[in-house]
Protein backbone atom coordinates (compact mmCIF):
# COMPACT_ATOMS: atom_id res chain seq x y z
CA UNK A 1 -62.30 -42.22 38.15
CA UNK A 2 -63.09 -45.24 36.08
CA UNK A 3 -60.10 -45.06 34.03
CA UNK A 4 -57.47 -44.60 37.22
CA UNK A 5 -58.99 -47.58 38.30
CA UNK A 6 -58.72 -49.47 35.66
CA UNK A 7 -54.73 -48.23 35.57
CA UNK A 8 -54.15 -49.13 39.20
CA UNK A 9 -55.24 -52.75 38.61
CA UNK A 10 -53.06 -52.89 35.41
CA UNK A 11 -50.30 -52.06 37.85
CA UNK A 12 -51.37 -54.68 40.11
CA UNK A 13 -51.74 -57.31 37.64
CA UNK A 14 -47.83 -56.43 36.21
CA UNK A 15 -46.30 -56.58 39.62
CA UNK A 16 -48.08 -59.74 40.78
CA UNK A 17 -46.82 -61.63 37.53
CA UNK A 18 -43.33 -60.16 37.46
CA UNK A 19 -43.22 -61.46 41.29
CA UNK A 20 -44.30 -64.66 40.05
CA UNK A 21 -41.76 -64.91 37.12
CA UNK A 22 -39.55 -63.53 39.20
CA UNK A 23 -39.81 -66.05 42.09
CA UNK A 24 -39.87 -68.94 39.58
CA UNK A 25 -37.03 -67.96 37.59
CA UNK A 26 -34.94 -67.02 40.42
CA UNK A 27 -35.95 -69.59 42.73
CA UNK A 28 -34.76 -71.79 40.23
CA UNK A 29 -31.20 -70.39 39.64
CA UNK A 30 -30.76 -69.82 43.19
CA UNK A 31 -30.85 -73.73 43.97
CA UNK A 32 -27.85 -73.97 42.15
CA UNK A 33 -24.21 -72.44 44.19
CA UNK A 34 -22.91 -71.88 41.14
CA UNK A 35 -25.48 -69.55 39.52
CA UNK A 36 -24.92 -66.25 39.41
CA UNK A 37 -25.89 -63.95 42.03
CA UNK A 38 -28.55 -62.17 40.02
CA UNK A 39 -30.56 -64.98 40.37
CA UNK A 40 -30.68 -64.83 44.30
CA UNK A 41 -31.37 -61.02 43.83
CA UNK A 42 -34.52 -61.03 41.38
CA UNK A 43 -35.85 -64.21 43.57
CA UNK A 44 -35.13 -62.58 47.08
CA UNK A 45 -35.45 -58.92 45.74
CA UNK A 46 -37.33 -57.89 42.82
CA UNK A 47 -39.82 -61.11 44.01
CA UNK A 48 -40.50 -59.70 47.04
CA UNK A 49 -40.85 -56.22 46.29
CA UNK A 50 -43.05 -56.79 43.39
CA UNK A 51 -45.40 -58.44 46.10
CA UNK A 52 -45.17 -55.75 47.79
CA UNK A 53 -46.34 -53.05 45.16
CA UNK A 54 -49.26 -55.27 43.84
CA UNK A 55 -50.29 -55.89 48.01
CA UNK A 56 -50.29 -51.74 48.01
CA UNK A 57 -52.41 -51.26 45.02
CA UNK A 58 -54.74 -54.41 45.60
CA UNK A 59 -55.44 -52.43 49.04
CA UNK A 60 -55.88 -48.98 47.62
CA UNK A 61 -58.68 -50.63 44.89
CA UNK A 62 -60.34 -52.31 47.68
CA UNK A 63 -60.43 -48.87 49.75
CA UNK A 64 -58.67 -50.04 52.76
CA UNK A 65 -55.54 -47.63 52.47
CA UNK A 66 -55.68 -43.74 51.08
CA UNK A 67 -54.00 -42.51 48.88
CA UNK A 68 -50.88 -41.10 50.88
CA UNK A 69 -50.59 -44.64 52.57
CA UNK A 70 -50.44 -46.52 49.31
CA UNK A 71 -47.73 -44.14 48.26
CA UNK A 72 -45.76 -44.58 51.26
CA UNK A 73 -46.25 -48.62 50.85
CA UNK A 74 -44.99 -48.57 47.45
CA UNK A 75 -41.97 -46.63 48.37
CA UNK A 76 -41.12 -48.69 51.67
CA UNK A 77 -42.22 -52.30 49.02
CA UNK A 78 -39.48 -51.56 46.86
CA UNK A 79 -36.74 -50.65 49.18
CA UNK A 80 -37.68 -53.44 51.21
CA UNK A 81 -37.18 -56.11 47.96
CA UNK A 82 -34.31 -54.06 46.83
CA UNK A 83 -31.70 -54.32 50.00
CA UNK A 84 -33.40 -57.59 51.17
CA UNK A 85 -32.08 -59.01 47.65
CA UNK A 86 -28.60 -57.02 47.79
CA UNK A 87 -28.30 -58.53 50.86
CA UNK A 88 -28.81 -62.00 49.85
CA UNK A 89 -26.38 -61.69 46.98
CA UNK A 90 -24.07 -59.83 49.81
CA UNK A 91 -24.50 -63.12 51.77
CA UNK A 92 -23.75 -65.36 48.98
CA UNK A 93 -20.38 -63.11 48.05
CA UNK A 94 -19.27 -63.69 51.48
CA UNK A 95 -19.48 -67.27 51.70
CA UNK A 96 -17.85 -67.16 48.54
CA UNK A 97 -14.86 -65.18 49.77
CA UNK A 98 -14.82 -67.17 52.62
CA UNK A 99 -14.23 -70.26 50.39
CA UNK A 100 -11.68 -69.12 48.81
CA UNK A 101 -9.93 -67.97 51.61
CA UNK A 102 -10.19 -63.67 50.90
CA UNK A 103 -11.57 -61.29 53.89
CA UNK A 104 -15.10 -61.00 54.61
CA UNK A 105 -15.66 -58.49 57.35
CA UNK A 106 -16.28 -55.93 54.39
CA UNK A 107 -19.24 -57.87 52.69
CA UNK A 108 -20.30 -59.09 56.07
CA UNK A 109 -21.06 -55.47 57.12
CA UNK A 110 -22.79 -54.10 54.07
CA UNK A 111 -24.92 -57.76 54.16
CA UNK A 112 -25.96 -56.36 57.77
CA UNK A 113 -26.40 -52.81 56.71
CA UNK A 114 -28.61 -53.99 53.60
CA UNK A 115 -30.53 -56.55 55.79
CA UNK A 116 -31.19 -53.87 58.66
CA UNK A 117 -32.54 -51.42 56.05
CA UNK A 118 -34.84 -53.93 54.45
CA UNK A 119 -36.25 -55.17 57.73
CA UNK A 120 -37.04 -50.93 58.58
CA UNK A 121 -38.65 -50.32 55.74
CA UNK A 122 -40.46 -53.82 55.94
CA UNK A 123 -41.77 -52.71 59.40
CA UNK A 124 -42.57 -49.43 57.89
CA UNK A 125 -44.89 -51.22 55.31
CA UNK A 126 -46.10 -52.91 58.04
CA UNK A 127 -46.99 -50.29 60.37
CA UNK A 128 -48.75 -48.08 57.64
CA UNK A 129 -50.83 -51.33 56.31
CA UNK A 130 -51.92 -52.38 59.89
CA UNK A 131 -52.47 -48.79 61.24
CA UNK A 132 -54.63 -48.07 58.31
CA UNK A 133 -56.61 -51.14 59.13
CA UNK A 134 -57.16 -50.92 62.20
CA UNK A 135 -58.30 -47.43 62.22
CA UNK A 136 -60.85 -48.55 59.29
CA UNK A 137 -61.52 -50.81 62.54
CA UNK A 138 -63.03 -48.03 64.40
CA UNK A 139 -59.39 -47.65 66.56
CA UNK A 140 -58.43 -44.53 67.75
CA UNK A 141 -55.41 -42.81 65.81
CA UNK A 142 -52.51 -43.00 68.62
CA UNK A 143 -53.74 -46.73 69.09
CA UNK A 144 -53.76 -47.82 65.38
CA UNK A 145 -50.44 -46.05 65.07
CA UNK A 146 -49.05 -47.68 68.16
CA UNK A 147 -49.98 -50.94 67.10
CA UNK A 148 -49.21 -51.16 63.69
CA UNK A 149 -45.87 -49.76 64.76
CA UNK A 150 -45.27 -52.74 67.25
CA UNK A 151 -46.97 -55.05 65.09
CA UNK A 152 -44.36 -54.37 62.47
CA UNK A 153 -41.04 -54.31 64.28
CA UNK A 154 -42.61 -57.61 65.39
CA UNK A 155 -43.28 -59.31 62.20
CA UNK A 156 -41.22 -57.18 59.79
CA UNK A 157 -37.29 -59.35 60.76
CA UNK A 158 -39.22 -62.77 60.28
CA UNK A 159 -41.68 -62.15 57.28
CA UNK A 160 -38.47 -60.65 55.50
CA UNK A 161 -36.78 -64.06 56.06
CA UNK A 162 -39.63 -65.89 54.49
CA UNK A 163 -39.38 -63.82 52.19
CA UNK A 164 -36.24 -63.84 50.64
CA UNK A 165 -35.19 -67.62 51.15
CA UNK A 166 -38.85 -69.30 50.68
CA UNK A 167 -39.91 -68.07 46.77
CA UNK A 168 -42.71 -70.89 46.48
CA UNK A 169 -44.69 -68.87 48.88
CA UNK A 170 -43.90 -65.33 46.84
CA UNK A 171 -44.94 -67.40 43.99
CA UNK A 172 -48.16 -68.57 45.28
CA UNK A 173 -48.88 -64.89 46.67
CA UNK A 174 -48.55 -63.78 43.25
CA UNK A 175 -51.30 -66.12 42.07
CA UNK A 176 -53.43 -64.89 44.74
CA UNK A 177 -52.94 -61.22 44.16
CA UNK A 178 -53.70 -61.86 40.08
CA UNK A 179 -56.78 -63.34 40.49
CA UNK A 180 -57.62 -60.62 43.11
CA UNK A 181 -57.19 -57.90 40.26
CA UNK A 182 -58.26 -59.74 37.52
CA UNK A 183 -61.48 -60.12 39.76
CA UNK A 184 -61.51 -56.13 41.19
CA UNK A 185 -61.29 -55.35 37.33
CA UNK A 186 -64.14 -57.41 36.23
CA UNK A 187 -66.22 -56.11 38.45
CA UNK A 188 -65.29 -52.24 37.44
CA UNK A 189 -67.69 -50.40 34.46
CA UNK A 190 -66.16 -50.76 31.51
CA UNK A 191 -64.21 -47.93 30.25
CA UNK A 192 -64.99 -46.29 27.04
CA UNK A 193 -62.19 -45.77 24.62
């Protein structure tokens, strides 16, 4: 038990510094209009996501989500980064076309398609994290469920804004969620090798 433990926080502690890196670094190239569009991706995708995962497993060492919940965060975490930062790079292709004069309704609509699919499966995250909270809180199950749903098609289209175009806050989430593990695995027994 010890040893999975100890695992799950080495996951934590990977994601939350490859979100960090990853919001730095891309935050950085996606100042710049002429950087490439990877940059926007690992800053509003991989950034994001990697949040995401390290949020999941941070909550499943603390004991506030089971095990089936934390698998269905870490599923909806990385689909959520992954179209929210394909549709950022979709969004900078289009203005791109646009500049140059070339038709846009096709990247427009996949840019819509990948931001709709990244704000469902950011609710989703959502709506598993809050119902699992709240019925830790002593709620019943159809009224946990029912909020966390609402909750997250309530929060889920603004938080994924924040989170694609504002990476100084990813990066200071990352900080946050380090220390968190670095501080859940000091306080674990040690394992023996």
């Amino acid at each position: 038990m010890a040893r999975r433990a100890w695992a799950w926080s080495t996951v934590a502690i990977v994601a939350a510094s490859l979100a960090l890196v990853a919001s730095i670094t891309g935050g950085i190239g996606w100042l710049s209009i002429e950087a490439p569009d990877a940059f926007l991706f690992v800053a509003g995708g991989v950034a994001p996501a990697a949040i995401g995962v390290a949020l999941a497993v941070v909550a499943h060492l603390g004991g506030l989500v089971g095990a089936r919940s934390t698998g269905a965060l870490l599923v909806a975490a990385v689909v959520a980064g992954t179209a929210g930062g394909l549709a950022a790079a979709a969004v900078r292709a289009s203005s791109r076309r646009s500049d140059d004069g070339l038709p846009t309704a096709t990247v427009d609509a996949l840019a819509v398609g990948l931001a709709a699919v990244g704000v469902v499966a950011l609710a989703v995250f959502l709506a598993v994290a809050g119902s699992a909270l709240l019925r830790r809180a002593g709620l019943p199950v159809w009224a946990s469920a029912t909020l966390g749903v609402i909750g997250g098609a309530i929060v889920a289209p603004v938080l994924g804004v924040i989170a694609v175009t504002v990476h100084l806050l990813t990066a200071v989430g990352a900080v946050a969620l380090i220390g968190c593990a670095v501080e859940m695995r000091r306080r674990m027994p040690v394992v023996a090798v």
